[in-house]
Protein backbone atom coordinates (compact mmCIF):
# COMPACT_ATOMS: atom_id res chain seq x y z
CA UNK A 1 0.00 0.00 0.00
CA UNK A 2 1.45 3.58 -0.72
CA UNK A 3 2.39 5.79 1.56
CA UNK A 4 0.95 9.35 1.52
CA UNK A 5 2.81 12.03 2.82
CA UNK A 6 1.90 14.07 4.97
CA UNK A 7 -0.31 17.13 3.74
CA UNK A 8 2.24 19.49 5.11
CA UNK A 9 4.29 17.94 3.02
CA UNK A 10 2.58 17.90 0.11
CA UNK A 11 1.81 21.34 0.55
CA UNK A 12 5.55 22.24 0.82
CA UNK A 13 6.20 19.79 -2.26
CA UNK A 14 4.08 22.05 -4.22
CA UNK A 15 5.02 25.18 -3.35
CA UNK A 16 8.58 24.99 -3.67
CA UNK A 17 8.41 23.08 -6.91
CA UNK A 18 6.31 25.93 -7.95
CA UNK A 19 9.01 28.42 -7.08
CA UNK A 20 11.44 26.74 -8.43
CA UNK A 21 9.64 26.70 -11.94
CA UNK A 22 8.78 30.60 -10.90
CA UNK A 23 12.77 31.02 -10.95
CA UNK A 24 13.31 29.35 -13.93
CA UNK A 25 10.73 31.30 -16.19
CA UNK A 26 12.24 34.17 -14.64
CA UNK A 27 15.79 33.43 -15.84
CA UNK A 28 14.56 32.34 -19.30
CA UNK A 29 12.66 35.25 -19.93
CA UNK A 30 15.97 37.27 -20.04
CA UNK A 31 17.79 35.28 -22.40
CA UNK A 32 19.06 35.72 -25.71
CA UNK A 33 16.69 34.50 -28.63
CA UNK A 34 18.69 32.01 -29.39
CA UNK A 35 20.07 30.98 -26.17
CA UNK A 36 18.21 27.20 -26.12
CA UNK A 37 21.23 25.87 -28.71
CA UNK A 38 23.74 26.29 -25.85
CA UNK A 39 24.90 23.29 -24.24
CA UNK A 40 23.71 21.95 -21.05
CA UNK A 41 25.75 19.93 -18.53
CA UNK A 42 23.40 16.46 -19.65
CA UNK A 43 25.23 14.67 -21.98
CA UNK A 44 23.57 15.07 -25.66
CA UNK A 45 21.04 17.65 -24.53
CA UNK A 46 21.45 21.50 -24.94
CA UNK A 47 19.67 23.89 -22.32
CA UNK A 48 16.62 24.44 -24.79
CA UNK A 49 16.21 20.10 -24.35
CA UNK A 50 16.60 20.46 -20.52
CA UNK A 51 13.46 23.18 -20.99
CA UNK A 52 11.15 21.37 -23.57
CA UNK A 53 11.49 18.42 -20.98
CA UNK A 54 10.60 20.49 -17.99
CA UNK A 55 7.48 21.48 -19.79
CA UNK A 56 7.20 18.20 -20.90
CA UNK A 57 6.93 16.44 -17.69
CA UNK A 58 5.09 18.96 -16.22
CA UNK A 59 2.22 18.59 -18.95
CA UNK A 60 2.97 15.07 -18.11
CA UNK A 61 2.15 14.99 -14.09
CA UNK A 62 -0.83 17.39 -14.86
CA UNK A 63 -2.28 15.00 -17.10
CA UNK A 64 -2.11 12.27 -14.32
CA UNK A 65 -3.94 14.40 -11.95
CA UNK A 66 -6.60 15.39 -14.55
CA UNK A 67 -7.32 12.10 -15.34
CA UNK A 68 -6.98 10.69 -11.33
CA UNK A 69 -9.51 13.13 -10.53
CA UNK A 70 -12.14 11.25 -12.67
CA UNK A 71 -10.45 7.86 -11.39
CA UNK A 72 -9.07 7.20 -14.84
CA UNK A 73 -5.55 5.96 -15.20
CA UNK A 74 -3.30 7.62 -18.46
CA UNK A 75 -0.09 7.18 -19.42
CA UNK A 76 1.84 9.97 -18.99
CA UNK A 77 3.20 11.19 -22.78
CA UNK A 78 1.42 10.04 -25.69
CA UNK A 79 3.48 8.02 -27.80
CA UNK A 80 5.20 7.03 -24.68
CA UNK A 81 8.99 6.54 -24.35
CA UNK A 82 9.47 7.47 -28.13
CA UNK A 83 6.49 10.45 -27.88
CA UNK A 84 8.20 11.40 -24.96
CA UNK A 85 11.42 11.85 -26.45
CA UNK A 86 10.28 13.15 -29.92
CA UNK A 87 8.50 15.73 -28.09
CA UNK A 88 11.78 16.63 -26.35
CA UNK A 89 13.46 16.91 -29.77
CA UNK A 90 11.23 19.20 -31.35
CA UNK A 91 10.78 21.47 -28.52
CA UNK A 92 14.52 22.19 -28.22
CA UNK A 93 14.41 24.37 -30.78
CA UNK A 94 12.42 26.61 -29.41
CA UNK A 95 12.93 30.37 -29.00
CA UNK A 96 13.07 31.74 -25.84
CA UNK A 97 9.95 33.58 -25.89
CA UNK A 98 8.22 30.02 -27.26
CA UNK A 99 9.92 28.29 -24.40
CA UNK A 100 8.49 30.90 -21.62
CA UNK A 101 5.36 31.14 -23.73
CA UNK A 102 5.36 26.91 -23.12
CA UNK A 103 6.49 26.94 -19.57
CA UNK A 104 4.34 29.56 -18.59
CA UNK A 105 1.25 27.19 -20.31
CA UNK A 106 2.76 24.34 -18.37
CA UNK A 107 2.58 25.97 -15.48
CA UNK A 108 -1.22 27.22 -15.38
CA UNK A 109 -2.19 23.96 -16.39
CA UNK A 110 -0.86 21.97 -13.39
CA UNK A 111 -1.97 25.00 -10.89
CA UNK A 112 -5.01 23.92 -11.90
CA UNK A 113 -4.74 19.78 -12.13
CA UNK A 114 -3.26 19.53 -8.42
CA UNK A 115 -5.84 18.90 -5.14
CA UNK A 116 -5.41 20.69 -2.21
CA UNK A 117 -3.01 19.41 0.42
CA UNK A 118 -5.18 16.97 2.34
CA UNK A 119 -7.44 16.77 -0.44
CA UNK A 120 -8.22 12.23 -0.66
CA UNK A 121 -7.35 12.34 -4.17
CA UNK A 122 -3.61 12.10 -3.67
CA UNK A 123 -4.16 8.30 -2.97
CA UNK A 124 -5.89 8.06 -6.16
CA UNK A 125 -3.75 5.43 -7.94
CA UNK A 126 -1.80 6.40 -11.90
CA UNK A 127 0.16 5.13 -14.25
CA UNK A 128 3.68 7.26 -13.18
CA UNK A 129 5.74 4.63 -11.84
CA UNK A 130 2.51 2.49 -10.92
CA UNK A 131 2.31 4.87 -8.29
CA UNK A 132 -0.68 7.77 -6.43
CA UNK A 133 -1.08 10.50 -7.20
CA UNK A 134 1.23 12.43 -4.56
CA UNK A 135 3.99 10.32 -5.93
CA UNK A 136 3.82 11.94 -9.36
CA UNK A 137 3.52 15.36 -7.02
CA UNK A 138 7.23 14.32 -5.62
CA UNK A 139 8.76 13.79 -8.87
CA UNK A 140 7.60 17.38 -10.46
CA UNK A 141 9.09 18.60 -7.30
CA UNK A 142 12.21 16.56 -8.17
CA UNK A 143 12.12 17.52 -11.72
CA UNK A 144 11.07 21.06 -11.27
CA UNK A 145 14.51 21.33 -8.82
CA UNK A 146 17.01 19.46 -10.34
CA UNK A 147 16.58 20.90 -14.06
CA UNK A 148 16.34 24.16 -13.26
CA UNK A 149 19.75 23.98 -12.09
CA UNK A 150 20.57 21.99 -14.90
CA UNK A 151 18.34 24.67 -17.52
CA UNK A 152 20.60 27.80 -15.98
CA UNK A 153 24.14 26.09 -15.50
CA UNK A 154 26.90 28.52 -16.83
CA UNK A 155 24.53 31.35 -16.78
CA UNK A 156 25.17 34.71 -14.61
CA UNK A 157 21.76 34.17 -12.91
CA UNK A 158 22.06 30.47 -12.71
CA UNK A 159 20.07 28.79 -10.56
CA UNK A 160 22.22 26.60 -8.03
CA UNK A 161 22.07 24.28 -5.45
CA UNK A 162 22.00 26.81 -3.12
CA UNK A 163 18.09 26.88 -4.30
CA UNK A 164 17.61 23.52 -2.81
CA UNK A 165 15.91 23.41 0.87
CA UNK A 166 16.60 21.53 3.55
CA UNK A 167 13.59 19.03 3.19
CA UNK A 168 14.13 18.99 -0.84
CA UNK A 169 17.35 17.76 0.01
CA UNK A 170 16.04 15.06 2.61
CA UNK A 171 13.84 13.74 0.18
CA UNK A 172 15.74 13.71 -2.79
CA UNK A 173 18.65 11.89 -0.42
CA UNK A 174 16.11 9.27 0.65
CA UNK A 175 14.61 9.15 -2.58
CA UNK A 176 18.05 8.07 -4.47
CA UNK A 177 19.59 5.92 -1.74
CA UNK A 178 18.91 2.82 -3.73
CA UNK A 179 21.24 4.11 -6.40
CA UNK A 180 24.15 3.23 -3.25
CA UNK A 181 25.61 -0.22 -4.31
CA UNK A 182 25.10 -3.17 -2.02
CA UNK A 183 27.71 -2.94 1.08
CA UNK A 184 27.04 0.98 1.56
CA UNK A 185 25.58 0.09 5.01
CA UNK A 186 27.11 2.45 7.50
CA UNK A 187 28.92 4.16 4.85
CA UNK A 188 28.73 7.74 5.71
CA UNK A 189 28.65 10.43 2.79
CA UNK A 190 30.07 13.77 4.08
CA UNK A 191 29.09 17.31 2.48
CA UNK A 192 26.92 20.14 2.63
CA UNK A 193 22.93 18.53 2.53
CA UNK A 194 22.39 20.27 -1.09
CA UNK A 195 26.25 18.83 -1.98
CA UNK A 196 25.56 15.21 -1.13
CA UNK A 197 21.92 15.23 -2.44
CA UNK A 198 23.65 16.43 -6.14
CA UNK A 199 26.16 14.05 -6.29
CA UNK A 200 23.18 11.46 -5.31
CA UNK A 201 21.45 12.79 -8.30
CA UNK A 202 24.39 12.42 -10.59
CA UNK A 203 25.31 16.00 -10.43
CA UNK A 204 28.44 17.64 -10.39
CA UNK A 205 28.56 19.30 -6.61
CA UNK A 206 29.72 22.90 -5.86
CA UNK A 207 31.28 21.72 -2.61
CA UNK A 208 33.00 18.59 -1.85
CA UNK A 209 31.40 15.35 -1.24
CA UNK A 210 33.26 12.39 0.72
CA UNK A 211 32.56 9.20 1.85
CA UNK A 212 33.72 7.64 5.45
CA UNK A 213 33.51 4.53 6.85
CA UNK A 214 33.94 4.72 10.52
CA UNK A 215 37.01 6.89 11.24
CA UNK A 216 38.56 6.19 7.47
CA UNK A 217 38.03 8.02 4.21
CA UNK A 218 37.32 5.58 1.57
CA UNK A 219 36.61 6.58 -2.54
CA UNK A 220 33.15 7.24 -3.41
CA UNK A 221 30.94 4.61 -4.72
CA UNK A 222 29.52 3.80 -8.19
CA UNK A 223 26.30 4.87 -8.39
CA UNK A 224 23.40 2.76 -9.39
CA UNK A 225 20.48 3.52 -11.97
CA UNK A 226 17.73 5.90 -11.28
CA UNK A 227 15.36 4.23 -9.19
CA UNK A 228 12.79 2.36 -11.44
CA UNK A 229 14.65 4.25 -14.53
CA UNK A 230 18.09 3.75 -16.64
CA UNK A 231 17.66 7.62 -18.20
CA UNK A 232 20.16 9.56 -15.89
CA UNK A 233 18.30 12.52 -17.04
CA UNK A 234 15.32 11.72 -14.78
């Protein structure tokens, strides 16, 4: 059975991931036209991928709720995998006025698709991840966070993980733990919270991150897979 959590929570969930998107139009907005063919630090993707897939996912996890609210299960992208990506592909060469223009969309549409905190229907099982409804709420937190460091990296107004709160950071750290190989039991990872939870995520830190076992300083594991996903992009 899933576990909901709690509606203070979810109301923090949603509030920061909403700031965080906030931020990012914000940045956008005062870019360059052509500023989307720049690289970004994911491998293959410029920044204008990183932004067609935030608004992608975000149309995504809307679409969940809308349909959860009439106890309908959807998948997430039409097409699926291959829609998903396609979608990705042709949105990257957007403009940055079509890319706010989208974002902003995005962002009005899951305003409106999310409950209130409390609200029953955020145990209403979806198709994300076989999950409920608050668990596709977690990930747009998640994605909202992460790529809109990843979106503004090398800019002067970049968004960093200084952005990243204390409990974004707890859950983000709990939520990748299974990427730790077998045998990380009482392996201690040493860093600032938004430091470790970035390196967790397959990020490049700003600080240092270490690892200790007991007293000793041993090298930093492999890291596993994305939990129930092989994209490292999330």
């Amino acid at each position: 059975m899933a576990v909901i959590p709690p509606a203070d929570l979810i109301k923090h969930a949603r509030e920061d991931a909403a700031r965080a998107l906030d931020d990012l139009i914000a940045v956008v907005r005062t870019l360059p036209r052509d500023a989307g063919a720049e690289p970004s630090p994911l491998p293959g993707w410029t920044r204008g991928h990183v932004l067609a897939h935030v608004d992608g996912v975000c149309n995504a996890l809307a679409r969940q709720a809308e349909f959860a609210e009439h106890g309908k299960k959807v998948a997430p992208y039409d097409g699926g995998q291959a829609g998903r990506d396609a979608a990705i592909e042709a949105g990257s060469t957007r403009t940055t006025a079509e890319h706010v223009a989208a974002l902003e969309a995005a962002r009005e549409r899951l305003a409106a698709a999310w409950p209130d905190p409390g609200d029953a229907l955020w145990s209403t099982p979806i198709a994300y991840r076989d999950g409920v409804l608050a668990d596709a709420l977690l990930a747009w937190w998640r994605e909202a966070r992460i790529h809109a460091v990843d979106a503004t990296a090398g800019l002067q107004d970049a968004l960093g993980y200084d952005t990243w709160d204390e409990r974004f950071c707890g859950h983000l750290r709990e939520f990748l733990a299974v990427r730790l190989p077998d045998g990380a039991a009482g392996l201690e990872l040493v860093g600032a919270p938004s430091d470790v939870a970035a390196w967790l995520a397959g990020r490049e830190p700003a600080g240092g991150v270490t690892a200790r076992r007991g007293a000793a300083v041993v090298p930093l594991p492999e890291l596993g897979p994305w939990p129930a996903r092989s994209d490292p992009k999330a």
